[in-house]
N, C-alpha and C. Protein backbone atom coordinates (compact mmCIF):
# COMPACT_ATOMS: atom_id res chain seq x y z
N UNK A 1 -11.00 -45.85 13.63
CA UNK A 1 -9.77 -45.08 13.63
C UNK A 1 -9.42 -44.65 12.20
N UNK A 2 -9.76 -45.44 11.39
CA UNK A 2 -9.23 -45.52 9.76
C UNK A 2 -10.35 -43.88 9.37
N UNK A 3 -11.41 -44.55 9.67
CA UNK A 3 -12.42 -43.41 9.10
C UNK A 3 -12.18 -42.03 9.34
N UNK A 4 -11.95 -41.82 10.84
CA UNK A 4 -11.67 -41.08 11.49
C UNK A 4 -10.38 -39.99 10.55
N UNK A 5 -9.33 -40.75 10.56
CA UNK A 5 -8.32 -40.44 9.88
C UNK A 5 -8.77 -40.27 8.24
N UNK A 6 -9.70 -40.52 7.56
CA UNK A 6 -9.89 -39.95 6.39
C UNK A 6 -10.81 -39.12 6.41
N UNK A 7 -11.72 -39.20 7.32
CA UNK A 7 -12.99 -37.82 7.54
C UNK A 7 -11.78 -36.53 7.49
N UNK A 8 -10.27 -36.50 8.60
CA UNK A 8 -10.04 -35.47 9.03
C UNK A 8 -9.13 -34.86 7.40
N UNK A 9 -8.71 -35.82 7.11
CA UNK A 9 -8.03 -35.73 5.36
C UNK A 9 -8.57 -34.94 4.60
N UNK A 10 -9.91 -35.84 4.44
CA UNK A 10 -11.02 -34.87 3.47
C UNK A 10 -11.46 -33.55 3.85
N UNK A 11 -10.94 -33.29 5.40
CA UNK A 11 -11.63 -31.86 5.66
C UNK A 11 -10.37 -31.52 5.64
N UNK A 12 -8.80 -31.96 5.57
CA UNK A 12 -8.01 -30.59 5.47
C UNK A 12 -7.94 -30.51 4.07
N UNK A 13 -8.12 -31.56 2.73
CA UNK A 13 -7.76 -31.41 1.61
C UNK A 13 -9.36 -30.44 1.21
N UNK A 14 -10.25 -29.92 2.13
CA UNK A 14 -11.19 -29.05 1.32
C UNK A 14 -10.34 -27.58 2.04
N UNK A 15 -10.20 -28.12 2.92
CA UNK A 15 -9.47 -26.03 3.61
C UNK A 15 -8.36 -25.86 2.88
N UNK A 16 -7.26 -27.00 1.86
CA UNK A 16 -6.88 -26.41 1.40
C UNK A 16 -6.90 -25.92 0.05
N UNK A 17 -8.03 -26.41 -0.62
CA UNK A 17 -8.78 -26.20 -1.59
C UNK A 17 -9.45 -24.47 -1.93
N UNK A 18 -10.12 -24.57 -0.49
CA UNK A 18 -10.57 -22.98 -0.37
C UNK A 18 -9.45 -22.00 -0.24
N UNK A 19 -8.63 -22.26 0.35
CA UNK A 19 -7.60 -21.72 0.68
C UNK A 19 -6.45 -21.09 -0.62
N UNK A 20 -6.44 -22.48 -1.61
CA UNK A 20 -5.78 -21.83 -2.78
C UNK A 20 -7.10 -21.45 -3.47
N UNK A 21 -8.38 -21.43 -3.36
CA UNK A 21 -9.47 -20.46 -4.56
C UNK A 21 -8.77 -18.30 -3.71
N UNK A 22 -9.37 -19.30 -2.55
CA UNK A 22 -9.15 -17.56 -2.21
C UNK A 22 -7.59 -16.58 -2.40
N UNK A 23 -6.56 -17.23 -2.21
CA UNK A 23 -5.11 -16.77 -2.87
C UNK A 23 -5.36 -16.39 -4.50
N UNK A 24 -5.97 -17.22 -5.14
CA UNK A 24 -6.27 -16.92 -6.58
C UNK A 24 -7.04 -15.70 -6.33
N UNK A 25 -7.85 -15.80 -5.93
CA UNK A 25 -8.91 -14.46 -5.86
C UNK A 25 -8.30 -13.41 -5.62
N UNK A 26 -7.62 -13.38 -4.90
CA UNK A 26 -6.62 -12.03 -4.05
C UNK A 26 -5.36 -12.00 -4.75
N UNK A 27 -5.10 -12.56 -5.82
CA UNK A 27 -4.33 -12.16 -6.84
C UNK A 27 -4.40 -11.99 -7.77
N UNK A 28 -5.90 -12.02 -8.45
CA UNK A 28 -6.88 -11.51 -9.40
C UNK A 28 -7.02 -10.27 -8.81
N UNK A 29 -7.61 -9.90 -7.41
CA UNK A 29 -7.52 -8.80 -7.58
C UNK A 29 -6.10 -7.97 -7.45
N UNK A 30 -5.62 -8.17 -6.86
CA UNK A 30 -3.69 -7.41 -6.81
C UNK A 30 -3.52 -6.86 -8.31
N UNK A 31 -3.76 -8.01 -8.98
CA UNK A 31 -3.33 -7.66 -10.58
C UNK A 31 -4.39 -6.40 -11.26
N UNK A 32 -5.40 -6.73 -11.06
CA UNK A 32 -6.65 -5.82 -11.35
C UNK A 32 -6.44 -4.23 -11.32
N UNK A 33 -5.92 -4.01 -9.62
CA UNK A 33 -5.72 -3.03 -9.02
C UNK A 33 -4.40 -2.58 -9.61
N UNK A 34 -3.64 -3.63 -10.01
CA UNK A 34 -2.05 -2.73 -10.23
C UNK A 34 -2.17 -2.00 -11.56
N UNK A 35 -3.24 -2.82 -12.44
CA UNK A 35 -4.22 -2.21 -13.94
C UNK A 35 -4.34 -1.04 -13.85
N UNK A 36 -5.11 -0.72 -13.05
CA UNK A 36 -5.93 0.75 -12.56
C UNK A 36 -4.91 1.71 -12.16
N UNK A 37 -4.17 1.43 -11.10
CA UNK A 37 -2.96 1.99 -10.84
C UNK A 37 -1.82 2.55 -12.46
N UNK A 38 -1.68 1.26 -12.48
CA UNK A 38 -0.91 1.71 -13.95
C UNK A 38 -1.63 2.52 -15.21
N UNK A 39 -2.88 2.27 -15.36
CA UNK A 39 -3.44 3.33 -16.36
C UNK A 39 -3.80 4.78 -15.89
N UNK A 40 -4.13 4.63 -14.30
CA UNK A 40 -4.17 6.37 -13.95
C UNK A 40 -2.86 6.73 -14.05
N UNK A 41 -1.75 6.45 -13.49
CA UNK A 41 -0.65 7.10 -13.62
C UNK A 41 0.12 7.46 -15.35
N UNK A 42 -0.45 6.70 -15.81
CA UNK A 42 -0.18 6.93 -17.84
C UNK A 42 -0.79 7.96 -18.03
N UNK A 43 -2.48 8.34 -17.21
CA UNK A 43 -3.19 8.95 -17.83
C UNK A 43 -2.72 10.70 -17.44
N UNK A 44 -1.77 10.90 -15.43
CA UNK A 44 -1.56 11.87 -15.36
C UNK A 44 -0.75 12.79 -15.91
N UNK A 45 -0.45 13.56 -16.16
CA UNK A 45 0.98 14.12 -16.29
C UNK A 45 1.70 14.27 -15.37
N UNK A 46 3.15 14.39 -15.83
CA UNK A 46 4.01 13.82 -14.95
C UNK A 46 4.35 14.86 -13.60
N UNK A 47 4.73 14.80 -12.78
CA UNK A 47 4.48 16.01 -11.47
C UNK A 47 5.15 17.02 -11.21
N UNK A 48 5.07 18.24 -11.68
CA UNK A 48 6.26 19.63 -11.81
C UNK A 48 7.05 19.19 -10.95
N UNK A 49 8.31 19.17 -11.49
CA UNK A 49 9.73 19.43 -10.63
C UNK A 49 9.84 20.59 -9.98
N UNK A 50 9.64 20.58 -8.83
CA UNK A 50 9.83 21.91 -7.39
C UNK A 50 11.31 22.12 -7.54
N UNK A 51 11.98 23.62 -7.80
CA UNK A 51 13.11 24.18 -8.21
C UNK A 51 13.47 24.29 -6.22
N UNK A 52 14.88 23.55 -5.93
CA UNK A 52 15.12 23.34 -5.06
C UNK A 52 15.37 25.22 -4.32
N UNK A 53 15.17 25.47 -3.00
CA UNK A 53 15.00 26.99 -2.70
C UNK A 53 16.88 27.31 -3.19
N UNK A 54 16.95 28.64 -3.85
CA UNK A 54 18.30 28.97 -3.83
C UNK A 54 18.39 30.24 -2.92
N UNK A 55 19.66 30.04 -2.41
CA UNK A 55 20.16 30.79 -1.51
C UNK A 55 19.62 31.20 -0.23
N UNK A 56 19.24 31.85 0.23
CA UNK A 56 19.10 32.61 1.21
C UNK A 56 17.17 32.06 1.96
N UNK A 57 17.53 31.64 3.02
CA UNK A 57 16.14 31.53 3.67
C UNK A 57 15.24 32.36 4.43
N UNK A 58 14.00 32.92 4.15
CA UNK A 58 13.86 34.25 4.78
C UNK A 58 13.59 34.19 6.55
N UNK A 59 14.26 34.76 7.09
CA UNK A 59 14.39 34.65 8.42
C UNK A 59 13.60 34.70 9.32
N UNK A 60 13.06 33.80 10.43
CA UNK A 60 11.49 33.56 10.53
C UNK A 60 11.97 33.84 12.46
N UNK A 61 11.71 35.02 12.85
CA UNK A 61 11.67 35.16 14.61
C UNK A 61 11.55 33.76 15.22
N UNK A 62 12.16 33.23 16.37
CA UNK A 62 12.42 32.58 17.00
C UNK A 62 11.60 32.53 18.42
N UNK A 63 11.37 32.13 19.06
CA UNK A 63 11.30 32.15 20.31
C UNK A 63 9.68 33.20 20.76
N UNK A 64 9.89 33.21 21.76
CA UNK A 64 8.63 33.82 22.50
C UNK A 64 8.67 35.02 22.35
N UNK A 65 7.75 35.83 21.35
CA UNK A 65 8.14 37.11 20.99
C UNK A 65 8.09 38.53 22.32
N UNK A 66 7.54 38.11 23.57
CA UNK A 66 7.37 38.71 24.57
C UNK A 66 9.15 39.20 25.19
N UNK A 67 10.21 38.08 25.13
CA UNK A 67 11.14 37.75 25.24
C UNK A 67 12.06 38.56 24.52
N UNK A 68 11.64 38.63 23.31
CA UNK A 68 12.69 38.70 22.16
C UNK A 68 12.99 40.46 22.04
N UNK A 69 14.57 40.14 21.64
CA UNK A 69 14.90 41.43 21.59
C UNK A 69 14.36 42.91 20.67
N UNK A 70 14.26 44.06 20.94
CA UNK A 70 13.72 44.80 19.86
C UNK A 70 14.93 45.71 19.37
């Protein structure tokens, strides 16, 4: 029973062993990637400001043109 109970120990204290390598790993890469991320965006220029439309929208027919009035 004793053994039993430390065989199952030793196998959860290795899953959780692997368990924090691989969290490390996957936050080696997170960080890696946020690198890359952050130096392309330094490297672009920054993204033309689109001049919001002023005034008037040009008027686009509606409906089923078979329909529509002439």
């Amino acid at each position: 029973m004793l053994q039993q109970q430390q065989a199952m120990l030793q196998q959860q204290q290795a899953m959780h062993h692997q368990y924090q390598a691989q969290q490390a790993q996957a936050e080696r890469q997170h960080r890696e990637m946020m690198q890359v991320l952050q130096q392309q965006r330094a490297e672009q220029p920054p993204p033309v400001q689109l001049q919001p439309n002023q005034g008037v929208q040009p008027q686009v027919p509606r409906g089923n043109p078979v329909f529509r009035e002439f």
